[in-house]
Structure formats: C-alpha cells, structure tokens
Protein backbone atom coordinates (compact mmCIF):
# COMPACT_ATOMS: atom_id res chain seq x y z
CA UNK A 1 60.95 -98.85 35.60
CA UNK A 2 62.54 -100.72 38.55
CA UNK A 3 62.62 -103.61 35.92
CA UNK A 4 64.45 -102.52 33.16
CA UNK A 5 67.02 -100.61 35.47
CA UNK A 6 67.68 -103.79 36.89
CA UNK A 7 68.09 -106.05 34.00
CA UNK A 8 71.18 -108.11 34.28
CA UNK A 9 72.92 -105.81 31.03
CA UNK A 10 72.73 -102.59 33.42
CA UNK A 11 73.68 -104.55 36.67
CA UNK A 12 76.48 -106.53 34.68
CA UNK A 13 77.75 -103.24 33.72
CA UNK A 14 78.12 -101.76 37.00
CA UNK A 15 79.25 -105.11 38.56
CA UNK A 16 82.28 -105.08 36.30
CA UNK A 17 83.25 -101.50 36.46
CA UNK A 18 83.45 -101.34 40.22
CA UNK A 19 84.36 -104.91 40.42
CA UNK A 20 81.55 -106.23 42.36
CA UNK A 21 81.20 -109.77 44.12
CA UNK A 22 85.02 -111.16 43.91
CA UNK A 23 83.85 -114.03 46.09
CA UNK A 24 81.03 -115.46 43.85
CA UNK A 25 81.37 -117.90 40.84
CA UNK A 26 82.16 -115.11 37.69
CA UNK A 27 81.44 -117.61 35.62
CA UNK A 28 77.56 -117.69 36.32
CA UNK A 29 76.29 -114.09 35.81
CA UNK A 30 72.77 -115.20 36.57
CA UNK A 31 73.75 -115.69 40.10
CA UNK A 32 75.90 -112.62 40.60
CA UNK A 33 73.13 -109.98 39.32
CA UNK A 34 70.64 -112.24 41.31
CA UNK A 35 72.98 -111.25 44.64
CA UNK A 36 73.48 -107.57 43.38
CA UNK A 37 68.88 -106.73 42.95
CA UNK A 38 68.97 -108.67 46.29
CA UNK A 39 70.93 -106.15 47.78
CA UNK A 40 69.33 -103.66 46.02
CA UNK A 41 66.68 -101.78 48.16
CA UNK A 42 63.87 -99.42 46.68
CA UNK A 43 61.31 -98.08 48.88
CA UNK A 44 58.43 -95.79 47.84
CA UNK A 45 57.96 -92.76 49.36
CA UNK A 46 54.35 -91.39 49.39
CA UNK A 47 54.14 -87.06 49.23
CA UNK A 48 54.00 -85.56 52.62
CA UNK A 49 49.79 -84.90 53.63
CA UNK A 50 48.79 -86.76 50.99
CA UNK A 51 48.32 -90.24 51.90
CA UNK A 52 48.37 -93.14 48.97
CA UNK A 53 49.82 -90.76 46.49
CA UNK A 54 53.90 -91.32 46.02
CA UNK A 55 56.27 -88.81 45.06
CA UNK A 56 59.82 -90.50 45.27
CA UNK A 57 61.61 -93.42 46.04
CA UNK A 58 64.40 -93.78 48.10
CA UNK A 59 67.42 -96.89 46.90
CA UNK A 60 69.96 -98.23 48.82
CA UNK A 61 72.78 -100.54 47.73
CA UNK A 62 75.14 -101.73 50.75
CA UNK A 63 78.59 -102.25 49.69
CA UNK A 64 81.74 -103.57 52.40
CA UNK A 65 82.64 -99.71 52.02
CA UNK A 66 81.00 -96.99 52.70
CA UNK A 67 82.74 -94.96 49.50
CA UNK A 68 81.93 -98.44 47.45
CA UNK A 69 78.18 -97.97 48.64
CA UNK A 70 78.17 -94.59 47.96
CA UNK A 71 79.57 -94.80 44.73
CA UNK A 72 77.07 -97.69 43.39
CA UNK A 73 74.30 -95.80 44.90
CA UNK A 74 75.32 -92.73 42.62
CA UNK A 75 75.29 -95.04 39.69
CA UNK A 76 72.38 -96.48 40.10
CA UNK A 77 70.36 -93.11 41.01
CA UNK A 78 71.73 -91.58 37.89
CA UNK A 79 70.32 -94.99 36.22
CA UNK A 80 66.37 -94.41 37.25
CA UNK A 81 66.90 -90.31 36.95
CA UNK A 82 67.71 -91.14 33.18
CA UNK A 83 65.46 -93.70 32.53
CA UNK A 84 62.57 -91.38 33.96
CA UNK A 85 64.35 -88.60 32.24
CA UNK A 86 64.21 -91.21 28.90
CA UNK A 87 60.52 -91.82 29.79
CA UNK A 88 59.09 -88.40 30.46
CA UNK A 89 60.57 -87.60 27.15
CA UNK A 90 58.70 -90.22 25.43
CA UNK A 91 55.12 -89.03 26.89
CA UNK A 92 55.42 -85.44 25.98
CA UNK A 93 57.17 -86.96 22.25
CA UNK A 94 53.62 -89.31 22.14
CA UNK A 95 51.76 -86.08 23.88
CA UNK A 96 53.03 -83.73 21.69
CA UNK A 97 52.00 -85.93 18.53
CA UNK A 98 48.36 -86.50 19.87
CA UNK A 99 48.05 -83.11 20.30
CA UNK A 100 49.66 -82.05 16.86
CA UNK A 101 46.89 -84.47 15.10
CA UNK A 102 44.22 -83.38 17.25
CA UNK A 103 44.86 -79.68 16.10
CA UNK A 104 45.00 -80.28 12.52
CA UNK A 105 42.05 -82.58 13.11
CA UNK A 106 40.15 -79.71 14.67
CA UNK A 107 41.41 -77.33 11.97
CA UNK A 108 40.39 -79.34 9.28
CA UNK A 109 36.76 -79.21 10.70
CA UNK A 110 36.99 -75.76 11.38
CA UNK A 111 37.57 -75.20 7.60
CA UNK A 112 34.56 -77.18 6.91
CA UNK A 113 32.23 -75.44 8.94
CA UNK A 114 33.92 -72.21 7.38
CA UNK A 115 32.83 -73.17 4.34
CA UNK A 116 29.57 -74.37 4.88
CA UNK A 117 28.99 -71.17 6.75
CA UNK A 118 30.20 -69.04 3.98
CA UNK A 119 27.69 -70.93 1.41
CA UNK A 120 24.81 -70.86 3.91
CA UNK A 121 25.47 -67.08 3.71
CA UNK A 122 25.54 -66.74 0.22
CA UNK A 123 22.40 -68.69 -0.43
CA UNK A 124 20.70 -66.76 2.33
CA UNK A 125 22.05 -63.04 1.69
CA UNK A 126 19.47 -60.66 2.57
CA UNK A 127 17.69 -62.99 5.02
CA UNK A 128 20.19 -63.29 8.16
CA UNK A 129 18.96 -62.09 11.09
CA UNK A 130 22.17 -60.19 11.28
CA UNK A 131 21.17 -58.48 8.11
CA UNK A 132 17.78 -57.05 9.67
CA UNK A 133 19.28 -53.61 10.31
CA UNK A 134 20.94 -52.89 7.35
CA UNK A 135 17.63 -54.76 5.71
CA UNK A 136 15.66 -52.31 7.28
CA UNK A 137 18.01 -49.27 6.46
CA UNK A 138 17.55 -50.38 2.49
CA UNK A 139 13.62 -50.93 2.91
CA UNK A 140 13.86 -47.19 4.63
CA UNK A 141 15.74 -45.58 1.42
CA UNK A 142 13.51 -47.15 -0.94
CA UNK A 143 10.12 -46.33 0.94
CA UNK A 144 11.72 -43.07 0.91
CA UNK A 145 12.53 -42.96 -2.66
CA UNK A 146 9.35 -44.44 -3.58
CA UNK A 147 7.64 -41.61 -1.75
CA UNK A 148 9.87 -38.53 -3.32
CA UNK A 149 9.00 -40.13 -6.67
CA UNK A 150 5.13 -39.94 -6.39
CA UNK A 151 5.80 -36.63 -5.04
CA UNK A 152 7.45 -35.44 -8.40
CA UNK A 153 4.96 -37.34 -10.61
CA UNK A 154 2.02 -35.22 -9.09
CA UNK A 155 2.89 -32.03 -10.92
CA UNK A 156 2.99 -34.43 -13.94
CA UNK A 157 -0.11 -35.72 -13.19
CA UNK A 158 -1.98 -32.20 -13.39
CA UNK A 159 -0.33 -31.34 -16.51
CA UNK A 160 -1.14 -34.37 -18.29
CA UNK A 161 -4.75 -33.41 -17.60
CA UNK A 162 -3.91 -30.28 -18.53
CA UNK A 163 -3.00 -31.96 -22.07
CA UNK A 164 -5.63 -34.12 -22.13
CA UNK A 165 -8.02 -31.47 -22.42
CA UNK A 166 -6.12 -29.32 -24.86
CA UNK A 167 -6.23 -32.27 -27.28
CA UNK A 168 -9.96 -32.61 -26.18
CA UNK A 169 -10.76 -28.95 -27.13
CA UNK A 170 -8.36 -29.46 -30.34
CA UNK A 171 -9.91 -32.88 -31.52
CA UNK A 172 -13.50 -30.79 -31.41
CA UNK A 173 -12.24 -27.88 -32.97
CA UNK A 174 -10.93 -29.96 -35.94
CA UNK A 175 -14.02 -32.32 -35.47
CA UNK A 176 -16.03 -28.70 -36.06
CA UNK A 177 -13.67 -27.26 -38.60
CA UNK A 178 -13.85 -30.38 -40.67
CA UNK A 179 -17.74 -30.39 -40.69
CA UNK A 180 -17.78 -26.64 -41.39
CA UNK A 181 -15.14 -27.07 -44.42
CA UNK A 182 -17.58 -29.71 -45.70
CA UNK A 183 -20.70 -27.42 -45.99
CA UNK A 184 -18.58 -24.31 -47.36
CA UNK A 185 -18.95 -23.65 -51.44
CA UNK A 186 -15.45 -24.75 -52.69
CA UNK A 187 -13.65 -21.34 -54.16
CA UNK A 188 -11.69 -21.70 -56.35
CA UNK A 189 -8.84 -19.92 -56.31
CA UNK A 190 -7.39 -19.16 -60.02
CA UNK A 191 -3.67 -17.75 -60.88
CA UNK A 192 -3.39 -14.61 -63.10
CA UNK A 193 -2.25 -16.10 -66.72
C-alpha cells in the first residue's frame, strides 16, 4: 500500500500543488519525489495488549511550516484512507463473488440430491422406514377387513351346506322318481274325439 501511495504520479501531484522543493533541480523529478518519500515517515503501530498484531500507522511529513506540514500530512492521510478504502472494496467485491458462486454451487448440489432423493422415494414407496407407521396402520385395516370378511362368509358357509344337501336329497329323489317312472305301465292318456 505504502508503495503505490508513494509512486512518483501521487507524490508529483502533491509536490506541484503545494509547490514543494523550490530549491531542487525541477527539471529531474526522479530526484525531487526521491527527497519528498525520504521525508516521508510511516511507522506501524501494533493494537494496544496485543503484541505483534498492528492496527494503524502513524505518517509524518515535515514541511519548513508547520501549516505546510500539516497540510501535506492531510493529503497524504486522505491518500492511504482511500487507497485502503479502494482496497477493502475490492476484497468484499472478490468476497462477495466467491461467495455468490459458492451458493449457487451449493444450490446446484442441493437440487441434485433433491432429486435423487425424490426418485429414491419413488422407487422405494412403501418401504421407508418413515413409512412403518402408516405401513402398519394399512396392514391393521386390511387384517381387519380380512377378518370382518370371513366373519360374513360363515353364515354363507352354513347355507351352502344347507344347499348342498337339498340338491343331495333332490338328485335322489329324481334318481328314485326316474327309476320308479321306468317300472310303471305307460297309460295312455287318450282325448275325447
């Protein structure tokens, strides 16, 4: 950061607007941004109780005035409060854009496993273990069903053995009347002419 604050553009800049270094050669603005970072000072300042971990800086620019010095000072604290402004920006932008593809990354598998969880249940209805109780409710109905139905086909039963031996006695009684039809003299029967 110190770096690109201090490139020569940025320092040229504030060189010329607060007209800077009268008494060295303008003709060689290598050597008058040179003079200007030398009498730049930037200190790091580490975060009070936590030793090795910074959390400012401190710059200093000394000027022949004390309203010249104050004035660069201003200028050049406003130039690293934008350029971490600038920066800051830039991580949550790049932040912001990892997070937005890791969502719709994350989505996109979530869908998947939607899916495949929606087929595994359809080619496993019935058989879920989240399906026992209602499983067991149906099994209940039908064993209950099943039940009230041989109930009802008792009566049935009895009457169809009822029938059974009605068409028992009526098969011998036809089985008898036949035989005793065979060994009767025919009459005849004749009509009054």
């Amino acid at each position: 950061m110190r770096q690109q604050i201090l490139s020569r553009t940025r320092l040229q800049h504030i060189i010329d607007q607060f007209q800077l270094y009268r008494d060295l050669n303008r003709n060689n603005p290598d050597e008058v941004t040179q003079q200007m970072r030398k009498d730049i000072k930037t200190e790091l300042v580490e975060a009070p109780g936590r030793r090795g971990q910074l959390s400012a800086f401190k710059i200093s620019y000394s000027a022949p005035s004390a309203r010249l010095a104050q004035q660069v000072n201003a200028q050049l604290t406003s130039l690293f409060i934008d350029q971490n402004i600038e920066e800051q920006s830039q991580r949550t932008e790049s932040t912001t854009e990892f997070v937005s593809t890791e969502l719709e990354t994350a989505r996109a598998r979530l869908t998947e496993q939607e899916k495949k969880i929606k087929q595994f249940k359809a080619g496993s209805l019935g058989q879920l273990p989240s399906q026992m109780e209602s499983n067991v409710h149906i099994l209940s109905g039908l064993q209950e069903r099943q039940h009230n139905l041989i109930q009802s086909l008792k009566p049935c039963a009895g009457a169809k053995l009822y029938i059974e031996s009605l068409l028992a006695q009526y098969r011998s009684v036809k089985v008898e009347a036949d035989n005793g039809a065979n060994s009767l003299p025919a009459l005849r029967i004749s009509s009054p002419n």
